[in-house]
PDB file of N, CA and C in Angstrom:
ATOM      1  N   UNK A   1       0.819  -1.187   0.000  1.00  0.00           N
ATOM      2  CA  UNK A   1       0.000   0.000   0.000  1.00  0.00           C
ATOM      3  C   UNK A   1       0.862   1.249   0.000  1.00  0.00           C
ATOM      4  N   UNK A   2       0.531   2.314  -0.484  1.00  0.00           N
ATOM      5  CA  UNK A   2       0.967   3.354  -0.594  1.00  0.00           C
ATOM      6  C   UNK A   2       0.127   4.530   0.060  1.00  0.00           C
ATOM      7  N   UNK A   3       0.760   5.572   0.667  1.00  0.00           N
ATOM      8  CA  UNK A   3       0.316   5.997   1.859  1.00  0.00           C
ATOM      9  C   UNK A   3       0.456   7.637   1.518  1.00  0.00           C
ATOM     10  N   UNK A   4       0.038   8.883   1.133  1.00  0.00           N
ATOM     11  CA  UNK A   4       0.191  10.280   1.081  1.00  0.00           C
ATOM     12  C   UNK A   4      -0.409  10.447   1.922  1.00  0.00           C
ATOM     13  N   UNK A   5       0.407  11.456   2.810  1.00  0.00           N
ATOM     14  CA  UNK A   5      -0.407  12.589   3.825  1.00  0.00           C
ATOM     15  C   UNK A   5      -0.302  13.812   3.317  1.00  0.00           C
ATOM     16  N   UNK A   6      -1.961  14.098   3.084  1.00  0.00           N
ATOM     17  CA  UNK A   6      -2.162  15.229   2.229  1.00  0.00           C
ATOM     18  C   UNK A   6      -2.361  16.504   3.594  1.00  0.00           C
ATOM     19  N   UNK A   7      -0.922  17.411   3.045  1.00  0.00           N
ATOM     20  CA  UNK A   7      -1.012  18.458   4.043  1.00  0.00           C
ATOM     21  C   UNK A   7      -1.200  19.738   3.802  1.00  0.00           C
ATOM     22  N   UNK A   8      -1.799  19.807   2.672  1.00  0.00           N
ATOM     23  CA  UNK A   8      -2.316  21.355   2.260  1.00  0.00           C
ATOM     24  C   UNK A   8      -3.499  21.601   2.894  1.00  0.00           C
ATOM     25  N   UNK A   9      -3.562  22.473   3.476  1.00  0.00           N
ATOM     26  CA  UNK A   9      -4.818  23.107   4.643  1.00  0.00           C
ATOM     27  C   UNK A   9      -5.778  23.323   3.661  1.00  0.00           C
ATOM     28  N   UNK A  10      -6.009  23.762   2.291  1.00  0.00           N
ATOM     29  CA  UNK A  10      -7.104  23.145   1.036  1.00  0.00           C
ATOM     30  C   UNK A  10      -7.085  21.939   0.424  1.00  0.00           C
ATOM     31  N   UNK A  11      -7.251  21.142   1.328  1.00  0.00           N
ATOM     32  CA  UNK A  11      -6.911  19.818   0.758  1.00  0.00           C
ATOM     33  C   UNK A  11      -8.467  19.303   0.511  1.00  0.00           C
ATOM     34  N   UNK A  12      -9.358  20.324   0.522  1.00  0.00           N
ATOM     35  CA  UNK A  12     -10.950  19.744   0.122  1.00  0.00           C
ATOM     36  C   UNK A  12     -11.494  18.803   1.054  1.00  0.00           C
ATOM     37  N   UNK A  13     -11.378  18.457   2.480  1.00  0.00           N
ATOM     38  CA  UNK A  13     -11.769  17.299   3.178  1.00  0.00           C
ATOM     39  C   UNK A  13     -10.776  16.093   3.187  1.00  0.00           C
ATOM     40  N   UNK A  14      -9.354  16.124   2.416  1.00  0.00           N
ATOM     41  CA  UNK A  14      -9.103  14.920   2.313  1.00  0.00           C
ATOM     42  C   UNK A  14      -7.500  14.850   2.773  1.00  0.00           C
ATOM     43  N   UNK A  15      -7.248  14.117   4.204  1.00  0.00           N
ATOM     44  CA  UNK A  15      -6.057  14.220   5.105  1.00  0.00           C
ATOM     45  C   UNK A  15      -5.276  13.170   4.382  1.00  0.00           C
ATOM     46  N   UNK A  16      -5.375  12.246   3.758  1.00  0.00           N
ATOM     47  CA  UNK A  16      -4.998  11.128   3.342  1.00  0.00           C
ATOM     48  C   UNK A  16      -5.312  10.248   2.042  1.00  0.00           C
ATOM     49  N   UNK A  17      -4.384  10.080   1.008  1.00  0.00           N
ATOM     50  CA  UNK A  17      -4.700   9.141  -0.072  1.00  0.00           C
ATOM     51  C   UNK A  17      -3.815   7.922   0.186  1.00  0.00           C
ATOM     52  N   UNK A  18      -5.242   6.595   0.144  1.00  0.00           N
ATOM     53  CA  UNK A  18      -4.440   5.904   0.197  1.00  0.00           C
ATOM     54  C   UNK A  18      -4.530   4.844  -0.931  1.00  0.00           C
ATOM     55  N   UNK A  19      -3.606   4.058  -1.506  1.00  0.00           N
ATOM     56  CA  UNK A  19      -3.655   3.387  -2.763  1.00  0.00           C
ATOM     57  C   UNK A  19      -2.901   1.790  -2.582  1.00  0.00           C
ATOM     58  N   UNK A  20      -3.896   0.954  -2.983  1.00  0.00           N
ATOM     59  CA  UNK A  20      -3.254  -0.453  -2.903  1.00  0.00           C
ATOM     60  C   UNK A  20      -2.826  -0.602  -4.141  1.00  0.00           C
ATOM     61  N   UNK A  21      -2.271  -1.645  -3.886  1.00  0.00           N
ATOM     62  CA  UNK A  21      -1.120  -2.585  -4.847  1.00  0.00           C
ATOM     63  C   UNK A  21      -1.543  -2.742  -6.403  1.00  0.00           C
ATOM     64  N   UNK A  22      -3.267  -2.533  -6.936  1.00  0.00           N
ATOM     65  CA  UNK A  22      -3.520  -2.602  -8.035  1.00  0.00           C
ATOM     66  C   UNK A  22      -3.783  -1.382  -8.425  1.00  0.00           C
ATOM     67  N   UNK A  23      -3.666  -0.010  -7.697  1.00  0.00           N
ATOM     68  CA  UNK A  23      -3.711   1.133  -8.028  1.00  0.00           C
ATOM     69  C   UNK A  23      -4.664   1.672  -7.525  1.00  0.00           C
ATOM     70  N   UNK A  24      -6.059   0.684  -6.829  1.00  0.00           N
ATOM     71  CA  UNK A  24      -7.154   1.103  -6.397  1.00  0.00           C
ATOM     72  C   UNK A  24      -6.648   2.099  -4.906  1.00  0.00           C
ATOM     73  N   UNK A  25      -7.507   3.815  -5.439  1.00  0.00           N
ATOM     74  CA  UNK A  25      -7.150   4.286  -4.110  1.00  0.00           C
ATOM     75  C   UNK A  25      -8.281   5.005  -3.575  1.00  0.00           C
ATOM     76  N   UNK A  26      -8.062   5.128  -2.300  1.00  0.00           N
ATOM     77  CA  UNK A  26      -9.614   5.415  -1.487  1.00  0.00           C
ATOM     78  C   UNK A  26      -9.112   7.023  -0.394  1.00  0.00           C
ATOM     79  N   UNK A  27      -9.784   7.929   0.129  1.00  0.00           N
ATOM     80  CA  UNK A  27      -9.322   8.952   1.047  1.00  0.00           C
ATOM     81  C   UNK A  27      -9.579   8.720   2.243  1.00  0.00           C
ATOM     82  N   UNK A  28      -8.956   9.021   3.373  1.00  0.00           N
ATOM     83  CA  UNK A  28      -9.408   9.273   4.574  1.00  0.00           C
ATOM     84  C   UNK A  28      -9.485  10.645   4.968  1.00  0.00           C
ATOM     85  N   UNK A  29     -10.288  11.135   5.741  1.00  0.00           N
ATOM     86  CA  UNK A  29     -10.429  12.036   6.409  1.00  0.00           C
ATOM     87  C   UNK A  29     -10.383  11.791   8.033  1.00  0.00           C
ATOM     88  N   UNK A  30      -9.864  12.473   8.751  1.00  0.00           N
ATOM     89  CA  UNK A  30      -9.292  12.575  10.271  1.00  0.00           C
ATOM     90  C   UNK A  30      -9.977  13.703  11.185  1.00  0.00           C
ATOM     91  N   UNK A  31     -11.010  13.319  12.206  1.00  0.00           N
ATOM     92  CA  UNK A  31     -11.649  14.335  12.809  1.00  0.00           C
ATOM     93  C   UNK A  31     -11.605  14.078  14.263  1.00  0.00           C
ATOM     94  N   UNK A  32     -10.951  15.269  14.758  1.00  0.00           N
ATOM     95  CA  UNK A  32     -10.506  15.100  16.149  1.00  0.00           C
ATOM     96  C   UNK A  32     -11.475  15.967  16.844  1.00  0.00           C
ATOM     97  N   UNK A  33     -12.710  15.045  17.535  1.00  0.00           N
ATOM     98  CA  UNK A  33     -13.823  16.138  17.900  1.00  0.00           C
ATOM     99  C   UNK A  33     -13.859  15.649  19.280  1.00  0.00           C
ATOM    100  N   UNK A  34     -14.769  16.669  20.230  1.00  0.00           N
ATOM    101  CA  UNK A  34     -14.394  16.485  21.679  1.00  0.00           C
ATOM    102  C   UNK A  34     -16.149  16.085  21.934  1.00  0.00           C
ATOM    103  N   UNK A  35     -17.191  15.833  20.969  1.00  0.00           N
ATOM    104  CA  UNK A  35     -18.303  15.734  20.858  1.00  0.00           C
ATOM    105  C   UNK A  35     -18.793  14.683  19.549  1.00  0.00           C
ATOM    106  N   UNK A  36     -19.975  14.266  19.454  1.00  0.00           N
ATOM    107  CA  UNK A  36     -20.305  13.015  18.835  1.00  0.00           C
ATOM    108  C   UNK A  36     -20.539  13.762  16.783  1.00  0.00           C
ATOM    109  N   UNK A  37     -19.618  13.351  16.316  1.00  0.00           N
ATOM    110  CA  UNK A  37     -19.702  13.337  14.523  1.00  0.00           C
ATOM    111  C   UNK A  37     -20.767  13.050  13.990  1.00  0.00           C
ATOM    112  N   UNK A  38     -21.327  14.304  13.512  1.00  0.00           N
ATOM    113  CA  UNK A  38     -22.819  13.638  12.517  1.00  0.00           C
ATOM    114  C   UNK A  38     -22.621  13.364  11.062  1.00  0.00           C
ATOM    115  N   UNK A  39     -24.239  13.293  10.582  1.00  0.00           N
ATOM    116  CA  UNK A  39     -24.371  12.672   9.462  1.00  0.00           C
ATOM    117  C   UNK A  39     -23.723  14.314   8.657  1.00  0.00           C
ATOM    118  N   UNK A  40     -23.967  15.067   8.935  1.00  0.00           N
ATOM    119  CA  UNK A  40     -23.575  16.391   7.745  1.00  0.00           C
ATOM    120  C   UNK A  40     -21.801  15.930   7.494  1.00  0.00           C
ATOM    121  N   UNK A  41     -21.101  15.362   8.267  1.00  0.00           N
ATOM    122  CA  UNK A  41     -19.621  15.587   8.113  1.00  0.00           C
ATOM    123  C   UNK A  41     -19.646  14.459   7.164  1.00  0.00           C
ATOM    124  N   UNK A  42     -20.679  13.572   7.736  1.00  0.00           N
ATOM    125  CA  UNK A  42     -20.783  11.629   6.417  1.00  0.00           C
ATOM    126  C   UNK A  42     -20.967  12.356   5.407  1.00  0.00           C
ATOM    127  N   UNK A  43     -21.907  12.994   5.126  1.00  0.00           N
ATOM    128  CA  UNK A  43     -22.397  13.609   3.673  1.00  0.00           C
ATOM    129  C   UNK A  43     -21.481  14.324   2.937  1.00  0.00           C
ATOM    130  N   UNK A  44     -20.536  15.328   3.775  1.00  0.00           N
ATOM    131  CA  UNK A  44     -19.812  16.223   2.655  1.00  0.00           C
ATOM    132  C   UNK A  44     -18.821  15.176   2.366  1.00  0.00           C
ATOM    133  N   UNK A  45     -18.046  14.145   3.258  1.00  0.00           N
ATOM    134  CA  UNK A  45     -16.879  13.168   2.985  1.00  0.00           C
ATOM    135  C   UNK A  45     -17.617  12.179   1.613  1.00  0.00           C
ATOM    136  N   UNK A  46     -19.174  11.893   1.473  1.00  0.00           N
ATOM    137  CA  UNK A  46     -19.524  11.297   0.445  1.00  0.00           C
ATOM    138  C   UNK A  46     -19.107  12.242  -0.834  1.00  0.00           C
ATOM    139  N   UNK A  47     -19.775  13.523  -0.435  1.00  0.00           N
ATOM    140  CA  UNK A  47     -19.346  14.348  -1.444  1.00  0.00           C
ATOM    141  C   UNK A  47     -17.723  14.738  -2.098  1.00  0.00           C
ATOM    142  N   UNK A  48     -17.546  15.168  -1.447  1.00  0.00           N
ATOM    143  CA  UNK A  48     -15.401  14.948  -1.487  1.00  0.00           C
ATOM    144  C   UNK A  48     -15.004  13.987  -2.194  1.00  0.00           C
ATOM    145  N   UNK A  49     -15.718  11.953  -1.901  1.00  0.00           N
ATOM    146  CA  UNK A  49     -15.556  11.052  -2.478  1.00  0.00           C
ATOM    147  C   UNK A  49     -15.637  10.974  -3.716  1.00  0.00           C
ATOM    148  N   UNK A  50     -17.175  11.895  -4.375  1.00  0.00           N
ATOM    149  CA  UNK A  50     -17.467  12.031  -5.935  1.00  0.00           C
ATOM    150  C   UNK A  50     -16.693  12.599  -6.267  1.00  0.00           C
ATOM    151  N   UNK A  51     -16.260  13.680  -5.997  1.00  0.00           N
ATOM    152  CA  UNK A  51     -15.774  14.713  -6.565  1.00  0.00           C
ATOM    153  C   UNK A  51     -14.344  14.487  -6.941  1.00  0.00           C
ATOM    154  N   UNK A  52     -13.695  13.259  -6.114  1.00  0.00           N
ATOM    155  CA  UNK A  52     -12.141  13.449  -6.076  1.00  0.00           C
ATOM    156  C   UNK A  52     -12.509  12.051  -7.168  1.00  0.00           C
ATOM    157  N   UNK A  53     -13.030  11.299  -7.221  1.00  0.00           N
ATOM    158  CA  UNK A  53     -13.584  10.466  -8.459  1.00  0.00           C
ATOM    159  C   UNK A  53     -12.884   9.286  -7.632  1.00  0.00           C
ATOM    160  N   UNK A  54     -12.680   8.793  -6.593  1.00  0.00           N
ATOM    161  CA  UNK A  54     -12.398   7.896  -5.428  1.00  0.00           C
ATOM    162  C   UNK A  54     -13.554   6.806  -5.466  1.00  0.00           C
ATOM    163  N   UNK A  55     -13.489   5.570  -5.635  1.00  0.00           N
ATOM    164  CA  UNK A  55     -14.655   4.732  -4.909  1.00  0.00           C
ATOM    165  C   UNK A  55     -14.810   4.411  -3.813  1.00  0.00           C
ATOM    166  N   UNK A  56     -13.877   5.043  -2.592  1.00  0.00           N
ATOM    167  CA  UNK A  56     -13.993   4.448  -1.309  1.00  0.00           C
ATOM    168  C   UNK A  56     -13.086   5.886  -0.939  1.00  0.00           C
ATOM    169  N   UNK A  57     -14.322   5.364   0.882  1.00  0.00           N
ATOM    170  CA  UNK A  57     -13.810   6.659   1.691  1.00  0.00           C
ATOM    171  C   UNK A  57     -13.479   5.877   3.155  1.00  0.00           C
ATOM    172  N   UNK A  58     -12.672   6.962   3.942  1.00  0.00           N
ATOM    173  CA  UNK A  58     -12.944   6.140   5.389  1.00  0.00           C
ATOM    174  C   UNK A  58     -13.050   7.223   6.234  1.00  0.00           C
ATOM    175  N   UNK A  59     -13.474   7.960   6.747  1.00  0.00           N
ATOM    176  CA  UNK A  59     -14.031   8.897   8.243  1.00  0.00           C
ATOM    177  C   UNK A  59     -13.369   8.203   9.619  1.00  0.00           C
ATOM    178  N   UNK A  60     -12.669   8.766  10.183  1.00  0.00           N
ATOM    179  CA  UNK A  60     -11.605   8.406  10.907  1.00  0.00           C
ATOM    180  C   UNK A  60     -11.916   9.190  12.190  1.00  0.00           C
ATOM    181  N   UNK A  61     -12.389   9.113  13.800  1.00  0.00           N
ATOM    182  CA  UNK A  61     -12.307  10.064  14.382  1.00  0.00           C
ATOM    183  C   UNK A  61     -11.742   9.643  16.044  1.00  0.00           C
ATOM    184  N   UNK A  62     -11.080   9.929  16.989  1.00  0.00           N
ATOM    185  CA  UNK A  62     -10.846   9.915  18.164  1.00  0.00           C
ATOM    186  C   UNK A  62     -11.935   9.482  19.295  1.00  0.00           C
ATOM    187  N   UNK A  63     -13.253  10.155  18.372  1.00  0.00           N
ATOM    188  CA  UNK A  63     -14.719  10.556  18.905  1.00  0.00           C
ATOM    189  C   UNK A  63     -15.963   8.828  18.248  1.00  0.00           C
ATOM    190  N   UNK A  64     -16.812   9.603  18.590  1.00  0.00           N
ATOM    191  CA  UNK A  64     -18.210   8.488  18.144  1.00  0.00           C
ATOM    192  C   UNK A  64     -18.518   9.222  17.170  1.00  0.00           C
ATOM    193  N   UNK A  65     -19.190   8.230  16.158  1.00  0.00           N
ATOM    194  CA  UNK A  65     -20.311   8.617  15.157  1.00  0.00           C
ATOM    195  C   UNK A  65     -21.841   9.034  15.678  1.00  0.00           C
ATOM    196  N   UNK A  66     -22.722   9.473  15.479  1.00  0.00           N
ATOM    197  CA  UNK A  66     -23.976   9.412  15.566  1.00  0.00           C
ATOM    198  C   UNK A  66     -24.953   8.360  15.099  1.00  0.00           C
ATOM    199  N   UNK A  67     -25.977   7.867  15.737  1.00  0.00           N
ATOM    200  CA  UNK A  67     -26.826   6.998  15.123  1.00  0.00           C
ATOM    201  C   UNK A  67     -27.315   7.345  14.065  1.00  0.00           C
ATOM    202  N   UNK A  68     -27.387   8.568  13.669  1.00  0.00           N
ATOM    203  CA  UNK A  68     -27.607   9.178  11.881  1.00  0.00           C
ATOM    204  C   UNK A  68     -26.466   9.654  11.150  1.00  0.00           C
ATOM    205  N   UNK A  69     -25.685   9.097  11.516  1.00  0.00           N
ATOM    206  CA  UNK A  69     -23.986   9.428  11.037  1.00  0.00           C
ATOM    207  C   UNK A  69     -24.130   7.904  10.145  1.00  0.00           C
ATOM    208  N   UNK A  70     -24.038   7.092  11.305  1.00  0.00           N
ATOM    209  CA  UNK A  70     -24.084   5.597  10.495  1.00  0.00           C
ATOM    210  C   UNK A  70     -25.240   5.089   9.780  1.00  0.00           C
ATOM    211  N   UNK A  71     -26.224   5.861  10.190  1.00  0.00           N
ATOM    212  CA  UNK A  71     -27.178   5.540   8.954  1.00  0.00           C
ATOM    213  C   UNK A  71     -27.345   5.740   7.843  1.00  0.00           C
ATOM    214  N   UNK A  72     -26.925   7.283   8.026  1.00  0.00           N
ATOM    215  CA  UNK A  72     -26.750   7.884   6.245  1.00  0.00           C
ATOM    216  C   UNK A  72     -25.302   6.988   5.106  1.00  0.00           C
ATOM    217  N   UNK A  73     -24.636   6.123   6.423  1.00  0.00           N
ATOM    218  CA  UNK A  73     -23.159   5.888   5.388  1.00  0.00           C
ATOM    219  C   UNK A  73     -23.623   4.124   5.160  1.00  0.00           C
ATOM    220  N   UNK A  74     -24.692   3.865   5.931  1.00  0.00           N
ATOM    221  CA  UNK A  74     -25.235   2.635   5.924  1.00  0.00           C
ATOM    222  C   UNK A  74     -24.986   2.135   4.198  1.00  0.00           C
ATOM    223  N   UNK A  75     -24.350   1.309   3.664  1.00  0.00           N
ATOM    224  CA  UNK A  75     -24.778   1.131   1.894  1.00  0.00           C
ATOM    225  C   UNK A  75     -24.269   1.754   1.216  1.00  0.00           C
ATOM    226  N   UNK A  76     -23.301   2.817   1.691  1.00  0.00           N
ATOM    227  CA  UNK A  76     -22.283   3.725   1.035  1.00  0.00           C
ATOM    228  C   UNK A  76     -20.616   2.997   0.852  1.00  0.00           C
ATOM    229  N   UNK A  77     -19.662   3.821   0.056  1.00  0.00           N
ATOM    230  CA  UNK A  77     -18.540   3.077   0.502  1.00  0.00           C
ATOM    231  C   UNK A  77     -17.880   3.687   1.025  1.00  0.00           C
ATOM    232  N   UNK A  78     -18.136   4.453   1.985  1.00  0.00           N
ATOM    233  CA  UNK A  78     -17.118   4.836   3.270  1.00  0.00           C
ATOM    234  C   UNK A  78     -17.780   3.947   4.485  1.00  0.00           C
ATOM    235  N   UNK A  79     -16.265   3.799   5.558  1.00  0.00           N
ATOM    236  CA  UNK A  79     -15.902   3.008   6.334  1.00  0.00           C
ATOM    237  C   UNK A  79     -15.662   3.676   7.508  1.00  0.00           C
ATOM    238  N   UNK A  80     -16.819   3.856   8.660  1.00  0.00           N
ATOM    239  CA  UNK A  80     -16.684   4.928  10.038  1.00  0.00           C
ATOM    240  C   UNK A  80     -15.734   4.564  10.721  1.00  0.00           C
ATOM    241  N   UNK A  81     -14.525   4.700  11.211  1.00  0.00           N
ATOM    242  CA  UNK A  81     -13.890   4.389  12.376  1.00  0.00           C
ATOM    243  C   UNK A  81     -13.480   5.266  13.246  1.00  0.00           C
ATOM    244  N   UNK A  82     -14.786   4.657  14.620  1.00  0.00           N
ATOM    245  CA  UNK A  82     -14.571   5.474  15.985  1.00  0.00           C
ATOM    246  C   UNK A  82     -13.104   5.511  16.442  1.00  0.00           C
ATOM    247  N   UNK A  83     -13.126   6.183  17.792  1.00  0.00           N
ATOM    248  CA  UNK A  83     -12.038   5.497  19.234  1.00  0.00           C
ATOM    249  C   UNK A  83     -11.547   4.834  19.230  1.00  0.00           C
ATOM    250  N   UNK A  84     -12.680   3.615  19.712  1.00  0.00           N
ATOM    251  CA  UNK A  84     -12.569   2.529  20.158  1.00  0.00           C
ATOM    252  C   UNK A  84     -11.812   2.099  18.821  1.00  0.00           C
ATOM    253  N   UNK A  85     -12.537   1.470  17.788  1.00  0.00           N
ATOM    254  CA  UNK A  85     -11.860   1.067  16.991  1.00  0.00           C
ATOM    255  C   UNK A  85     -10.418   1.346  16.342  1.00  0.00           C
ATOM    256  N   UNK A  86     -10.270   2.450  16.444  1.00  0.00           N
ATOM    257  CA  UNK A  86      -8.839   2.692  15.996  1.00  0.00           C
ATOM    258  C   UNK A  86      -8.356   2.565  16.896  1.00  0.00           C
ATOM    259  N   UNK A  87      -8.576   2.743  18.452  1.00  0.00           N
ATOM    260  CA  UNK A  87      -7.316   2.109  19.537  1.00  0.00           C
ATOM    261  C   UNK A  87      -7.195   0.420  18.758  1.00  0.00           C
ATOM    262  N   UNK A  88      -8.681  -0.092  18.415  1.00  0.00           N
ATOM    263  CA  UNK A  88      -8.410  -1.932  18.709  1.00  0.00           C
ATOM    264  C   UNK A  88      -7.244  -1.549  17.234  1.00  0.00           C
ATOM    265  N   UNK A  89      -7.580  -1.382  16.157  1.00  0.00           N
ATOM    266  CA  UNK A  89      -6.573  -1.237  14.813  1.00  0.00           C
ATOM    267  C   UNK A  89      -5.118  -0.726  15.198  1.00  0.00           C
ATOM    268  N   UNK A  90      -4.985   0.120  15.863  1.00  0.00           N
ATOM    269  CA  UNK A  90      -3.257   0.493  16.329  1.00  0.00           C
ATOM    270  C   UNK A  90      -2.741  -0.811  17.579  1.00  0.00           C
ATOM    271  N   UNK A  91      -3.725  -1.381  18.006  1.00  0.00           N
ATOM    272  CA  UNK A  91      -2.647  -2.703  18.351  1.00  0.00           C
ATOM    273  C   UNK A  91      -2.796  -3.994  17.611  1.00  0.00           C
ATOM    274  N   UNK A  92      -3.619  -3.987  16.585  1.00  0.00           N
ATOM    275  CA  UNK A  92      -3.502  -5.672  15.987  1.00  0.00           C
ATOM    276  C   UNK A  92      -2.287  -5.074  15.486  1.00  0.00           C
ATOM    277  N   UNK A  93      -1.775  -6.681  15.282  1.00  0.00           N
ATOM    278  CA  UNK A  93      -0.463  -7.079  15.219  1.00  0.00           C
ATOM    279  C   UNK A  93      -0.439  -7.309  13.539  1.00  0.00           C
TER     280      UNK A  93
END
C-alpha cells in the first residue's frame, strides 16, 4: 500500500490518499472532535468522495459517530472508524 499525507490546509476534506497494490485508491479524512460526529460531516466526505472520483472513503475520528452518522453511510462506501476502533486497529499485530 501506498500511503500520502495530504497536508495542504485546502486539501478539500481529504487528510490522506491511500492506494493499494492494483492502483485502487480510497481517502481518509481525520476528525478530532471532543463531541459526537454527525451525518452532515458523512455527507460532505460522500461528497469529497465524488468529486475526487475515489470509490472508497474512510471517516476516521478519536470521537463516536452518531446513530444518523451511520445511517446515512449505511450502503455507502465509506468506512466509520470510531475510538474505540482505531485504539483496537493500532494494536492488531
Amino acid at each position: 500500500y501506498y500511503v500520502n499525507n495530504v497536508r495542504d490546509t485546502k486539501d478539500g476534506g481529504v487528510d490522506i490518499i491511500v492506494t493499494d497494490r492494483s492502483g485502487q485508491s480510497a481517502i481518509v479524512q481525520c476528525k478530532r472532535y471532543r463531541g459526537t460526529v454527525g451525518a452532515p460531516i458523512v455527507r460532505d466526505l460522500y461528497g469529497t468522495m465524488i468529486h475526487s472520483g475515489v470509490p472508497y472513503a474512510y471517516l476516521v475520528t478519536n470521537s463516536t459517530f452518531s446513530e444518523d452518522a451511520r445511517t446515512w453511510a449505511a450502503g455507502k462506501p465509506i468506512e466509520l472508524i470510531d475510538g474505540r476502533r482505531l485504539v483496537e486497529l493500532s494494536q492488531a499485530e
